[in-house]
PDB file of N, CA and C in Angstrom:
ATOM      1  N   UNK A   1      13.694  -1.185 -27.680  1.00  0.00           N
ATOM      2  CA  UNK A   1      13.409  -1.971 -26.492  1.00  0.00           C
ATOM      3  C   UNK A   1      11.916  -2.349 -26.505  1.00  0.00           C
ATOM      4  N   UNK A   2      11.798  -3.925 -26.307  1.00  0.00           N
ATOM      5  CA  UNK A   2       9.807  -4.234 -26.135  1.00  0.00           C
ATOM      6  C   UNK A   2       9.696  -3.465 -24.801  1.00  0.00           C
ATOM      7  N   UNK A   3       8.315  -4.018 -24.723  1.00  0.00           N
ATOM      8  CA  UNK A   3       7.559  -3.258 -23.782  1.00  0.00           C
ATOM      9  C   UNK A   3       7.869  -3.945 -22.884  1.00  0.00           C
ATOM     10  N   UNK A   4       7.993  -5.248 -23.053  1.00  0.00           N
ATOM     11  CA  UNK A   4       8.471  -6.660 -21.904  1.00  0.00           C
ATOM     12  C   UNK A   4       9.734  -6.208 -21.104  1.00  0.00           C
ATOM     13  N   UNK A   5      10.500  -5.441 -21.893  1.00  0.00           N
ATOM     14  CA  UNK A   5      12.246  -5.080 -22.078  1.00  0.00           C
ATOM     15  C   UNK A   5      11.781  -3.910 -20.520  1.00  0.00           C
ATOM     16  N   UNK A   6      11.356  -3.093 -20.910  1.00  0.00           N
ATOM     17  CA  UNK A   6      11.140  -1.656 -20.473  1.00  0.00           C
ATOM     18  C   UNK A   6      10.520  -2.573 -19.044  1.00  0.00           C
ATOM     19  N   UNK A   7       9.660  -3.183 -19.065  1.00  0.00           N
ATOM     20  CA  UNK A   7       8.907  -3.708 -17.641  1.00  0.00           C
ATOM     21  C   UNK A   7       9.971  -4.357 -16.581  1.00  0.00           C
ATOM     22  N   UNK A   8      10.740  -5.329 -17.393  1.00  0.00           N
ATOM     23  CA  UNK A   8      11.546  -6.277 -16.831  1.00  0.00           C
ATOM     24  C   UNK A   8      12.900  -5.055 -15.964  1.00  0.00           C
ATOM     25  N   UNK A   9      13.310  -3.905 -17.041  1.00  0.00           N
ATOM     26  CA  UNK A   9      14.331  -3.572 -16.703  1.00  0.00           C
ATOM     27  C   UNK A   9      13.608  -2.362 -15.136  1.00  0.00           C
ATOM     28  N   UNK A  10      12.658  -2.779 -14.884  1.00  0.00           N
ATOM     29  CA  UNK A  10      12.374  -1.785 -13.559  1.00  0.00           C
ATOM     30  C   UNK A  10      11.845  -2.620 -12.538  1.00  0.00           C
ATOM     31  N   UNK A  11      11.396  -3.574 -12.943  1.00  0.00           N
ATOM     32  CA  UNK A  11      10.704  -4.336 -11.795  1.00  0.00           C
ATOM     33  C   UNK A  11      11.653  -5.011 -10.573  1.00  0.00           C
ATOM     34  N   UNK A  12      11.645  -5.147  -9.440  1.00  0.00           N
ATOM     35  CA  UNK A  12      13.093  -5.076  -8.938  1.00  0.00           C
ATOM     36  C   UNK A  12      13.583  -6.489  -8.725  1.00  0.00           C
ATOM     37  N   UNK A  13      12.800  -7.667  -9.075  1.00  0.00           N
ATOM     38  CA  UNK A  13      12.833  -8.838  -8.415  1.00  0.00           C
ATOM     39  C   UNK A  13      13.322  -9.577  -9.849  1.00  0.00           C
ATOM     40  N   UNK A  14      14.594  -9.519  -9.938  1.00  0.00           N
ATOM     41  CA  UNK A  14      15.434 -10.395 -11.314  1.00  0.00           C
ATOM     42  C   UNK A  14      15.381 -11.590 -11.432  1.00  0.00           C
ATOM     43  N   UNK A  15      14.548 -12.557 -11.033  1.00  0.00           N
ATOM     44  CA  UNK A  15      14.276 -14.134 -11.238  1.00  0.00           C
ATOM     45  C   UNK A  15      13.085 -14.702 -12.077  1.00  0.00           C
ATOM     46  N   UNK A  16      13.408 -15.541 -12.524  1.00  0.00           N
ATOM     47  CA  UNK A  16      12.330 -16.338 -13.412  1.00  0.00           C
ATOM     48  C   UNK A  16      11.789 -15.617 -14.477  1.00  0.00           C
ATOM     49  N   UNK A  17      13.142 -14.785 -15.444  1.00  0.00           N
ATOM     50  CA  UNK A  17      12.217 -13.826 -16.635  1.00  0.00           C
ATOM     51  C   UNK A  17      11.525 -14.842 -17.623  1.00  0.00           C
ATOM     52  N   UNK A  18      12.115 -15.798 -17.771  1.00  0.00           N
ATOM     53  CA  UNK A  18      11.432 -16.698 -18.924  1.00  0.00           C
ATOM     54  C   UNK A  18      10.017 -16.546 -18.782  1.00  0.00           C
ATOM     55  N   UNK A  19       9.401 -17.118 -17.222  1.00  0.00           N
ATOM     56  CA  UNK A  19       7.988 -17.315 -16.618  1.00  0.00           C
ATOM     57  C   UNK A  19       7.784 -16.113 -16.711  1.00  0.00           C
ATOM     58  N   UNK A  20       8.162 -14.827 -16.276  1.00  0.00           N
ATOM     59  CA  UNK A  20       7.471 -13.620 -16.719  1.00  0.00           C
ATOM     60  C   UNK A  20       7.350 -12.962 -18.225  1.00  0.00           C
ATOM     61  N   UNK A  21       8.320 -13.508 -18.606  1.00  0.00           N
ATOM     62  CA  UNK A  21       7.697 -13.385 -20.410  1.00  0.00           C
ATOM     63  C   UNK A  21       6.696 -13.678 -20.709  1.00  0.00           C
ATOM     64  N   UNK A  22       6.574 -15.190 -20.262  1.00  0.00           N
ATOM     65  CA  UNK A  22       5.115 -15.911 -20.741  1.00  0.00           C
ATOM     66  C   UNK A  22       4.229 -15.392 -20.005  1.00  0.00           C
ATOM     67  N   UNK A  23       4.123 -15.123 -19.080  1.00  0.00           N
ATOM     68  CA  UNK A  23       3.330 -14.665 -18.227  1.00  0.00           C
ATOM     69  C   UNK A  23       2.394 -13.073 -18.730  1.00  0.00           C
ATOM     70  N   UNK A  24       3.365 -12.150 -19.651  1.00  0.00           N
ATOM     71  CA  UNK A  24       3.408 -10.730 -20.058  1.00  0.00           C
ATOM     72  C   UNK A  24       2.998 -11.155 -21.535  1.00  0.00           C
ATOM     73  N   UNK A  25       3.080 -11.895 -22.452  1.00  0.00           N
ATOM     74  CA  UNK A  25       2.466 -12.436 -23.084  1.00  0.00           C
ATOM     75  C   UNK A  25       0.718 -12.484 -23.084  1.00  0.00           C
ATOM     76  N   UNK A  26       0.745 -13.583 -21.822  1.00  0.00           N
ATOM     77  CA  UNK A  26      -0.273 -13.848 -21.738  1.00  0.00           C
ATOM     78  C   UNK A  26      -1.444 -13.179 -21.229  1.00  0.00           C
ATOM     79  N   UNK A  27      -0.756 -11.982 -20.561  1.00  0.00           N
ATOM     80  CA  UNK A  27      -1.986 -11.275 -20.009  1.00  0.00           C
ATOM     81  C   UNK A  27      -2.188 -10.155 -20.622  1.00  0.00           C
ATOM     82  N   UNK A  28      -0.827  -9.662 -21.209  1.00  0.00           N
ATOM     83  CA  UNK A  28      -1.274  -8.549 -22.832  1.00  0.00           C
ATOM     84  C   UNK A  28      -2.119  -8.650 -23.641  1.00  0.00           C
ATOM     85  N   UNK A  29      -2.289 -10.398 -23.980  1.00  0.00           N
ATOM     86  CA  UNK A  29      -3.324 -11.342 -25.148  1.00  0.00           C
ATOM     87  C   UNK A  29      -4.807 -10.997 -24.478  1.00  0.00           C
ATOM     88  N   UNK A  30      -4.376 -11.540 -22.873  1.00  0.00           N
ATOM     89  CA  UNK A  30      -5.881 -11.348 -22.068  1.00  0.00           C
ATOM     90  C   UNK A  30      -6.298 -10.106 -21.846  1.00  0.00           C
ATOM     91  N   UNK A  31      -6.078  -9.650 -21.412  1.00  0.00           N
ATOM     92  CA  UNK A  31      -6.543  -8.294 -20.419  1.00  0.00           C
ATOM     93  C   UNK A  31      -6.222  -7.086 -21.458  1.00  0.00           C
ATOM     94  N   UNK A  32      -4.866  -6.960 -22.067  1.00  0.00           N
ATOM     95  CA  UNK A  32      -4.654  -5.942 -23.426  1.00  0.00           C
ATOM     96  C   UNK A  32      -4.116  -4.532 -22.372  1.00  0.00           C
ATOM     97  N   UNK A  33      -3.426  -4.946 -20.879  1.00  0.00           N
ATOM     98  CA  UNK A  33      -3.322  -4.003 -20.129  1.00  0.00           C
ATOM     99  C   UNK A  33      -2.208  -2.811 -20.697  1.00  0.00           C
ATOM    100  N   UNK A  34      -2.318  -1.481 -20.251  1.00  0.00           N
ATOM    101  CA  UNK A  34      -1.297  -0.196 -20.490  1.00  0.00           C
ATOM    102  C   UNK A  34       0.054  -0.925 -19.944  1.00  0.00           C
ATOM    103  N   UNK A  35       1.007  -0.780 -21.048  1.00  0.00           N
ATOM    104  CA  UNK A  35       2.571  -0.787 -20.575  1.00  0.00           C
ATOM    105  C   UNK A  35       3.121  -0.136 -19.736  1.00  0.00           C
ATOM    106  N   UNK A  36       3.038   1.352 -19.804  1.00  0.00           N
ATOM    107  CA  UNK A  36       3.046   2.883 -19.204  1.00  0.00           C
ATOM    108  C   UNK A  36       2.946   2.388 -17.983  1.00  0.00           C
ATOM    109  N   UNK A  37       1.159   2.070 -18.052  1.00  0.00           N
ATOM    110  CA  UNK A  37       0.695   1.513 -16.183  1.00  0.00           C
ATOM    111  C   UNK A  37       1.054   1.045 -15.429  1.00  0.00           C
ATOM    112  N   UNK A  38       1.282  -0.462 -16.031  1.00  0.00           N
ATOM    113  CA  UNK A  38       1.971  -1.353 -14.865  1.00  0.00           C
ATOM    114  C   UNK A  38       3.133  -0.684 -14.641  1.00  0.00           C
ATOM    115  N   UNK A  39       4.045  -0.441 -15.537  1.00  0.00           N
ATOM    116  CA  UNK A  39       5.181   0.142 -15.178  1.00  0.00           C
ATOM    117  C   UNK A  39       5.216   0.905 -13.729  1.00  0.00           C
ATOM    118  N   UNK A  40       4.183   2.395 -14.181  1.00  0.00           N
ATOM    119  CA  UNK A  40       3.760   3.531 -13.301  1.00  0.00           C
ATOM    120  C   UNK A  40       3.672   2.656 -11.883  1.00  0.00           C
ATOM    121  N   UNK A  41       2.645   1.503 -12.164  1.00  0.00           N
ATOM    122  CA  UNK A  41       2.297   0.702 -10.396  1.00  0.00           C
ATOM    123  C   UNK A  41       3.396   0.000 -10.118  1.00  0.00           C
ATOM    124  N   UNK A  42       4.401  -0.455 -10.756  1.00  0.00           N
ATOM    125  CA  UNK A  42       5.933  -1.509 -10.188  1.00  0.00           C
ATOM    126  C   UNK A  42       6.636  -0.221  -9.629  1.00  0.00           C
ATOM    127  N   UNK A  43       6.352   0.759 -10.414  1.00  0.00           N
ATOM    128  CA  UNK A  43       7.233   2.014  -9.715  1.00  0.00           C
ATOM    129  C   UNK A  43       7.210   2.500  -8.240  1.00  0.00           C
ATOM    130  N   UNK A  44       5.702   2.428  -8.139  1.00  0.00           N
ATOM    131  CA  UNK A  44       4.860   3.095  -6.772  1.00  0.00           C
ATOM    132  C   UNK A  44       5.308   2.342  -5.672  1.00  0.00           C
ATOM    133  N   UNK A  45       4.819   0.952  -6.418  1.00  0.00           N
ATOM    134  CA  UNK A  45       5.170  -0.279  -5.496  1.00  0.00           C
ATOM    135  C   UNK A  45       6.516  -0.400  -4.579  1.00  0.00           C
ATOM    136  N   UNK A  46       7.331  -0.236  -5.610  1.00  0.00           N
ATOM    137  CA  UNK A  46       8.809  -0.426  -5.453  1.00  0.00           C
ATOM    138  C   UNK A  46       9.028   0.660  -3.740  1.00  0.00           C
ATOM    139  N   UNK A  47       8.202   1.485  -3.775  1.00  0.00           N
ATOM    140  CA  UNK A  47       8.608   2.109  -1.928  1.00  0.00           C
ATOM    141  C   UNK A  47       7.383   2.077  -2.073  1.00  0.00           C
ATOM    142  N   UNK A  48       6.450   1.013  -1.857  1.00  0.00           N
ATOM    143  CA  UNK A  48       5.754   0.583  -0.695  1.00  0.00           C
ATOM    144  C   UNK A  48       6.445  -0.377   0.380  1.00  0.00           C
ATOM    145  N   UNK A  49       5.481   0.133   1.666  1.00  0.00           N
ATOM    146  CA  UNK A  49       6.492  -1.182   2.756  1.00  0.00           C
ATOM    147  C   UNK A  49       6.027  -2.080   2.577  1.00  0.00           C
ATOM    148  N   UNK A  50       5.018  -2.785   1.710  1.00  0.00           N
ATOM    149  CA  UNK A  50       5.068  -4.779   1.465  1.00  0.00           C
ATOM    150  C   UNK A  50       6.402  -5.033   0.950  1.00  0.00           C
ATOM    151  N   UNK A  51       6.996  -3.786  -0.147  1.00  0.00           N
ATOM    152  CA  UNK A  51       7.871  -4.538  -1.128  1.00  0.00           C
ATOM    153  C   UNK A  51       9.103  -4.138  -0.443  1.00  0.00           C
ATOM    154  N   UNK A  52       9.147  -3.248   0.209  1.00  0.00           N
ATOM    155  CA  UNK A  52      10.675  -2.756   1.070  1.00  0.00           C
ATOM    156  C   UNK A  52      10.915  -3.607   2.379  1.00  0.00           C
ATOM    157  N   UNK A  53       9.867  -4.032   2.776  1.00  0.00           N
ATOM    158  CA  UNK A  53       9.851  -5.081   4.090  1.00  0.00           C
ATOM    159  C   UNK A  53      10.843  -6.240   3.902  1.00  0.00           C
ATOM    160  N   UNK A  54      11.331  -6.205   5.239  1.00  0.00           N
ATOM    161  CA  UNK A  54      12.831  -7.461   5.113  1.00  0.00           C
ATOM    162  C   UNK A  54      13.765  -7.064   3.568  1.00  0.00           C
ATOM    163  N   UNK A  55      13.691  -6.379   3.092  1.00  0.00           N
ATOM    164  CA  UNK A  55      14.932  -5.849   2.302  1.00  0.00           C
ATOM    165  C   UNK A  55      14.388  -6.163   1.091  1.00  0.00           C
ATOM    166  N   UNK A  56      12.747  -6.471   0.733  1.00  0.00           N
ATOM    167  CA  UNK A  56      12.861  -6.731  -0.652  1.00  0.00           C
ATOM    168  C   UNK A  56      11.857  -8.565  -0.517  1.00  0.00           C
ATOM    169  N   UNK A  57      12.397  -9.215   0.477  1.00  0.00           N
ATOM    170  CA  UNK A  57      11.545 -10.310   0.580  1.00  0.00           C
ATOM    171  C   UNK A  57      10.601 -10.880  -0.294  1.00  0.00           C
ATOM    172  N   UNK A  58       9.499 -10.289   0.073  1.00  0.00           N
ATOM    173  CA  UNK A  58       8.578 -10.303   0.296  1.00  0.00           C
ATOM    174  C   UNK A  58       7.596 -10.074  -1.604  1.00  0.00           C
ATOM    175  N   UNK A  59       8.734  -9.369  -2.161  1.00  0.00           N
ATOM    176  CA  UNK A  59       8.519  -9.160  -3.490  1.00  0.00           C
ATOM    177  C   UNK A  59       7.965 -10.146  -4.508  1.00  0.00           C
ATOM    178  N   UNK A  60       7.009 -10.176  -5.139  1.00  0.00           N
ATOM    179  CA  UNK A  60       6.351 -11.219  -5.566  1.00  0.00           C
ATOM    180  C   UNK A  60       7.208 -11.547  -7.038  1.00  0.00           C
ATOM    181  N   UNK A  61       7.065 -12.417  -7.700  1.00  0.00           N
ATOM    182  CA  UNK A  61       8.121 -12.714  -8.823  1.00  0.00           C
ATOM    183  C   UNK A  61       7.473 -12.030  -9.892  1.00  0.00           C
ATOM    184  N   UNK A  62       7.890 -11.654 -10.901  1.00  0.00           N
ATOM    185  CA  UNK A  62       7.423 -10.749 -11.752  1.00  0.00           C
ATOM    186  C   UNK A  62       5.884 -11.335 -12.979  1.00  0.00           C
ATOM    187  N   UNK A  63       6.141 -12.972 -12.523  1.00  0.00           N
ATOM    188  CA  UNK A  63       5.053 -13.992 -13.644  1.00  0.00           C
ATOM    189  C   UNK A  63       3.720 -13.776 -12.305  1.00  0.00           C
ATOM    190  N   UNK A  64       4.214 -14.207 -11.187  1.00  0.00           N
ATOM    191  CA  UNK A  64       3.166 -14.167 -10.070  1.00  0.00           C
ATOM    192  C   UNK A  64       2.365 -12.649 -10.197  1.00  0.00           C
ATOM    193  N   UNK A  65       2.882 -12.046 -10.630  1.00  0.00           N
ATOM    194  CA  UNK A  65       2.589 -10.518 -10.564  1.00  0.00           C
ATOM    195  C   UNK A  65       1.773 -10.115 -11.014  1.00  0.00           C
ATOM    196  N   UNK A  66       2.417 -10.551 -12.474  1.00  0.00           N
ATOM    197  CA  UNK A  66       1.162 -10.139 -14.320  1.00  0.00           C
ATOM    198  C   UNK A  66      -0.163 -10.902 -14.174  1.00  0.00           C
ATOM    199  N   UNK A  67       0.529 -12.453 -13.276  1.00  0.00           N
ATOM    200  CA  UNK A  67      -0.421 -13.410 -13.609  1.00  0.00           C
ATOM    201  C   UNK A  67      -1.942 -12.683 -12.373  1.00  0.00           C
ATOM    202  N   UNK A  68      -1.969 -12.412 -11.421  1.00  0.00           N
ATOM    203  CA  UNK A  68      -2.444 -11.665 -10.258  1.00  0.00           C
ATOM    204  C   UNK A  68      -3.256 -10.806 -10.432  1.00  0.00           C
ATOM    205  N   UNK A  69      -2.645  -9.734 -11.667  1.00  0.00           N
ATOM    206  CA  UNK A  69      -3.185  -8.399 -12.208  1.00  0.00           C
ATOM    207  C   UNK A  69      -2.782  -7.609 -11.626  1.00  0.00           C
ATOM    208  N   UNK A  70      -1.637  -7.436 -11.372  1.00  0.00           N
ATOM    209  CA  UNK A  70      -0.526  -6.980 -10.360  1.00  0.00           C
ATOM    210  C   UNK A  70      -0.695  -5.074 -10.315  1.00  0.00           C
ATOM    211  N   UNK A  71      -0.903  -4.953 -12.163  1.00  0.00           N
ATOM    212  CA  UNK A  71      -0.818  -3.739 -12.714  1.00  0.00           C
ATOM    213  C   UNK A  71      -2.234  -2.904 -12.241  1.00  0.00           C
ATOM    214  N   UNK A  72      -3.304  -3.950 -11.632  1.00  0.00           N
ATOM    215  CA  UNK A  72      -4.581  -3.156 -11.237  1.00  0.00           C
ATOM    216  C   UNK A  72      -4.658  -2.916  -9.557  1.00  0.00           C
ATOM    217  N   UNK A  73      -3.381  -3.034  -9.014  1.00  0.00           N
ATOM    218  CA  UNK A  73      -3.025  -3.238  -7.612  1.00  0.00           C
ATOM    219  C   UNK A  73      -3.627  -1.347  -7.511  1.00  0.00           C
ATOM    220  N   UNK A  74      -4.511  -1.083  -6.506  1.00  0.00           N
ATOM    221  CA  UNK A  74      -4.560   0.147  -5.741  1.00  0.00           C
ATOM    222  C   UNK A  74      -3.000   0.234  -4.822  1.00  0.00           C
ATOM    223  N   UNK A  75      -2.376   1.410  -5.499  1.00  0.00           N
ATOM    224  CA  UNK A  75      -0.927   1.613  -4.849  1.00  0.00           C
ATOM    225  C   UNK A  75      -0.891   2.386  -3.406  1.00  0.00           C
ATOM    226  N   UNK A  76      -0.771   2.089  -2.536  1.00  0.00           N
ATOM    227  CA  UNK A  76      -0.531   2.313  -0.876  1.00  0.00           C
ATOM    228  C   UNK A  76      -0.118   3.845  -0.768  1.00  0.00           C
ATOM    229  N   UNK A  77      -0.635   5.400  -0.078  1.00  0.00           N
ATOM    230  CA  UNK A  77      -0.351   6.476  -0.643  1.00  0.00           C
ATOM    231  C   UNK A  77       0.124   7.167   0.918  1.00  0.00           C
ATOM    232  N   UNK A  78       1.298   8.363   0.487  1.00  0.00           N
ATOM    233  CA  UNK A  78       1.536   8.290   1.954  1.00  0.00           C
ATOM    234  C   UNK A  78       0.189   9.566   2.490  1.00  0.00           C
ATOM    235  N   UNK A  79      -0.400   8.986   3.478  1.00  0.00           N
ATOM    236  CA  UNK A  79      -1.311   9.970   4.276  1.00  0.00           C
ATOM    237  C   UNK A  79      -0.619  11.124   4.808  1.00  0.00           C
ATOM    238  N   UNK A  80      -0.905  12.491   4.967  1.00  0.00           N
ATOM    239  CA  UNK A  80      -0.236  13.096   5.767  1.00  0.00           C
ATOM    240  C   UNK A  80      -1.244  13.137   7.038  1.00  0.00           C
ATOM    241  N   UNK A  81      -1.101  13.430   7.984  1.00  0.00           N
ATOM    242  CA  UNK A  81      -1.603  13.449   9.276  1.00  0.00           C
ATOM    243  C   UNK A  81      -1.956  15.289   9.780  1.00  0.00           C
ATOM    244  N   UNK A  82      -2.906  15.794   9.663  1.00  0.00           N
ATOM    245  CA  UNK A  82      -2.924  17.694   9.762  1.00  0.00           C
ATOM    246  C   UNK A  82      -3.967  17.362  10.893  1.00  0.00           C
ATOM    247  N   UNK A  83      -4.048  18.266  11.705  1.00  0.00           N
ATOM    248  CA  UNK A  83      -4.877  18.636  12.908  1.00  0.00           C
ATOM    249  C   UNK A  83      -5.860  19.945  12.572  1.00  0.00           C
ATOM    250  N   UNK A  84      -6.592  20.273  12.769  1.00  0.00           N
ATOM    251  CA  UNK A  84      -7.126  21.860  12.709  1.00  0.00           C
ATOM    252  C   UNK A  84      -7.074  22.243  14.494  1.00  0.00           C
ATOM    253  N   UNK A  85      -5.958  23.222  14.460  1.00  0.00           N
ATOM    254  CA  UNK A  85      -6.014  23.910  15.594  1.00  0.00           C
ATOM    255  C   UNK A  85      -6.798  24.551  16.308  1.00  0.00           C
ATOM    256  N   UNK A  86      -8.210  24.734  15.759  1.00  0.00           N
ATOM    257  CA  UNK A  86      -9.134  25.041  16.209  1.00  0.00           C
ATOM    258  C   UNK A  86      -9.601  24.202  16.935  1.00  0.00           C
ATOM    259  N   UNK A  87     -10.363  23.008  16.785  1.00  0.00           N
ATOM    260  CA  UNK A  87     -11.017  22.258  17.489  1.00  0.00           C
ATOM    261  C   UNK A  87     -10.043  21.118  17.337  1.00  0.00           C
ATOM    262  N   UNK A  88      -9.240  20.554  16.924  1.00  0.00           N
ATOM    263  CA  UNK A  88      -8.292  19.509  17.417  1.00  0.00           C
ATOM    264  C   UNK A  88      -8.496  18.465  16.406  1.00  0.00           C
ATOM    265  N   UNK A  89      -9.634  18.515  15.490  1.00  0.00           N
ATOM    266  CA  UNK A  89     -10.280  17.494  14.699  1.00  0.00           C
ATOM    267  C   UNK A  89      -9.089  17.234  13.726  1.00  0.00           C
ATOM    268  N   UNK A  90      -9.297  16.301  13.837  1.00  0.00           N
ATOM    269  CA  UNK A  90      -8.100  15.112  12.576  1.00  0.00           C
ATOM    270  C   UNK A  90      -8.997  14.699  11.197  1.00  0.00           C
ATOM    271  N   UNK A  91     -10.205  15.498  10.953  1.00  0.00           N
ATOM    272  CA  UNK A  91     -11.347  14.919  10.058  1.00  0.00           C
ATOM    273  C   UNK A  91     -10.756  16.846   9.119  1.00  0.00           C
ATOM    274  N   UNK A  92      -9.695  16.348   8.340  1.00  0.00           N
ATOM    275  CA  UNK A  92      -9.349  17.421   7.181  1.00  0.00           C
ATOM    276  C   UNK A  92      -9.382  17.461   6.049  1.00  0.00           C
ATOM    277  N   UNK A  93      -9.503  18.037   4.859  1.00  0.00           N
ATOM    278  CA  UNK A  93      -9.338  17.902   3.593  1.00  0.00           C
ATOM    279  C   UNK A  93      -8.434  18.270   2.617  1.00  0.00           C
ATOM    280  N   UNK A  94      -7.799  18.145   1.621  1.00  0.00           N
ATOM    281  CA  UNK A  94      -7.286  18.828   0.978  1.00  0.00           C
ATOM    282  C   UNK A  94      -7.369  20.140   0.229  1.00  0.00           C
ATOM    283  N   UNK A  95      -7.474  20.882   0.177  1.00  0.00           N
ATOM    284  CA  UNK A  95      -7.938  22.136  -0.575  1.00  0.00           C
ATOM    285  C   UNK A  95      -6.801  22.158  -1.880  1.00  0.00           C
ATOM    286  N   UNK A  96      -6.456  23.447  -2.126  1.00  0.00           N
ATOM    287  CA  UNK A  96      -5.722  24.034  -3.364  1.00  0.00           C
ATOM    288  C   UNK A  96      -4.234  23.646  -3.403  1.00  0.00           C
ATOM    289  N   UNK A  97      -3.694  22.476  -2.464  1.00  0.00           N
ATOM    290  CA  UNK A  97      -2.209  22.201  -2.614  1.00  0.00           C
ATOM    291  C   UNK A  97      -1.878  23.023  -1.816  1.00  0.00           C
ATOM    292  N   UNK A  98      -1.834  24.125  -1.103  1.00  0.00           N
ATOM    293  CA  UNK A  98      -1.446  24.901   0.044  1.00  0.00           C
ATOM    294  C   UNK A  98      -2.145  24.980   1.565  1.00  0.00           C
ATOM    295  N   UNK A  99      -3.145  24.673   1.475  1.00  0.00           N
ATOM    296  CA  UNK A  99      -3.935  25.035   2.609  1.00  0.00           C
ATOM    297  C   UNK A  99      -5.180  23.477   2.669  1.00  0.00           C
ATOM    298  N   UNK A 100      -5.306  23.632   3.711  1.00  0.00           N
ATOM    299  CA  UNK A 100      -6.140  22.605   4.002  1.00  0.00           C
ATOM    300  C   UNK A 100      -7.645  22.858   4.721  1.00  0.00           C
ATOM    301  N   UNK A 101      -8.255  22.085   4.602  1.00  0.00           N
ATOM    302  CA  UNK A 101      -9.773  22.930   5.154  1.00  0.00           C
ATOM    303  C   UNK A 101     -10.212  21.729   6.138  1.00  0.00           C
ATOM    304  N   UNK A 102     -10.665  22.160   6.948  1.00  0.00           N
ATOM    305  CA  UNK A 102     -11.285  21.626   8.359  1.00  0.00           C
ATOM    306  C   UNK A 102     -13.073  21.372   8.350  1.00  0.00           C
ATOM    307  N   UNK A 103     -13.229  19.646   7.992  1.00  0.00           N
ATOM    308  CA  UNK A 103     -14.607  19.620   8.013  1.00  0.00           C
ATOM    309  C   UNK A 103     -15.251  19.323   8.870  1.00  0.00           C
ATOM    310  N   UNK A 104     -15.275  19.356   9.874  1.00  0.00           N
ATOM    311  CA  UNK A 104     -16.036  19.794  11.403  1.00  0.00           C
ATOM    312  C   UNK A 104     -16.980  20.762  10.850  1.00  0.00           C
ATOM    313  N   UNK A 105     -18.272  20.331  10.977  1.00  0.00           N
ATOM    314  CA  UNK A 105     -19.533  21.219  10.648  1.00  0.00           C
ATOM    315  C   UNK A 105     -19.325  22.836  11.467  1.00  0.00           C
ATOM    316  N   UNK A 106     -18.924  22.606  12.780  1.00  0.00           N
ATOM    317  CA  UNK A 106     -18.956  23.698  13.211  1.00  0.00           C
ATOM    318  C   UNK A 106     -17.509  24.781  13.391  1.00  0.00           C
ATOM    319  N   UNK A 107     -16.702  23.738  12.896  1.00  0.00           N
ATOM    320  CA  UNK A 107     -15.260  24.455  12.478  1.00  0.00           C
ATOM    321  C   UNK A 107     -15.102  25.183  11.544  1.00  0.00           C
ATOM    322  N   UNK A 108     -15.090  24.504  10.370  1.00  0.00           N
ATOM    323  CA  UNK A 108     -14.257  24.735   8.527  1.00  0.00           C
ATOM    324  C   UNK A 108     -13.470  26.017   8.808  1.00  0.00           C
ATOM    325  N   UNK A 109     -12.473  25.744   9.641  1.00  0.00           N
ATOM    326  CA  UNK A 109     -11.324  26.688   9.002  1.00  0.00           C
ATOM    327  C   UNK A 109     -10.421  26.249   8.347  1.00  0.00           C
ATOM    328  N   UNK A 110      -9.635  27.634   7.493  1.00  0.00           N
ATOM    329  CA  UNK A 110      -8.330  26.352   7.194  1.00  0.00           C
ATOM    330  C   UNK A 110      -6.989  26.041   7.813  1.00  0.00           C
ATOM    331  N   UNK A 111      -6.507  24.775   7.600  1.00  0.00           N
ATOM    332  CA  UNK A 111      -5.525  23.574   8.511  1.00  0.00           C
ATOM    333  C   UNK A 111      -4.460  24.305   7.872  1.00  0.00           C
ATOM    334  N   UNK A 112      -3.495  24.791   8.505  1.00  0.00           N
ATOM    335  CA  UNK A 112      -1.952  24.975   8.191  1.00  0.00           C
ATOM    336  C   UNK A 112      -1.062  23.972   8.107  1.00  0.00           C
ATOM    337  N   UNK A 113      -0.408  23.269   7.215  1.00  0.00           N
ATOM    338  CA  UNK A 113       0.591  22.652   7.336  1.00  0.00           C
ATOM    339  C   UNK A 113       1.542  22.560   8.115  1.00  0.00           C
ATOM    340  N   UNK A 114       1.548  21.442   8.986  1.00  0.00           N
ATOM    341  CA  UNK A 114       2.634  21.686  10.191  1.00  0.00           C
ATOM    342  C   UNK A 114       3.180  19.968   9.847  1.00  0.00           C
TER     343      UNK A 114
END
């Protein structure tokens, strides 16, 4: 399978492959971008709400995409929302994947996952 093959068969918007051939062509020639990558970002994309909005809509065509630099898109991440019960502050950090730390100068405890 090309790399074109592997892109096309995930990207969710099935119209105009010819124009996205040329299109994947042309910006492989230009730019020389990771296959892996874009892939990785059509993936991310694919449940973001631009591309889930109205059922898919909104989805850009796969030539509009490459042509765009579609693959250097910063992918939309879900925030979680933690409080520190101490002082109420919504200003938290991530720590070690379990626990969270509270940066309020006069707080820093750590945020429990709730």
């Amino acid at each position: 399978m090309t790399d074109f093959e592997q892109f096309w068969q995930v990207y969710p918007k099935k119209l105009s492959k010819i124009d996205a051939l040329k299109a994947w062509g042309q910006m492989k020639k230009r730019y020389k971008f990771d296959t892996d990558k874009a892939i990785a970002v059509v993936e991310a994309q694919k449940k973001s709400k631009a591309w889930l909005k109205d059922g898919g809509e909104f989805i850009p065509y796969a030539g509009t995409w490459l042509r765009a630099g579609g693959w250097e898109n910063e992918v939309e991440s879900k925030k979680e929302t933690r409080v520190c019960a101490n002082c109420e502050s919504k200003d938290v950090v991530a720590g070690d994947g379990r626990r969270w730390w509270c940066k309020n100068s006069e707080c820093r405890r750590i945020v429990r996952g709730y």
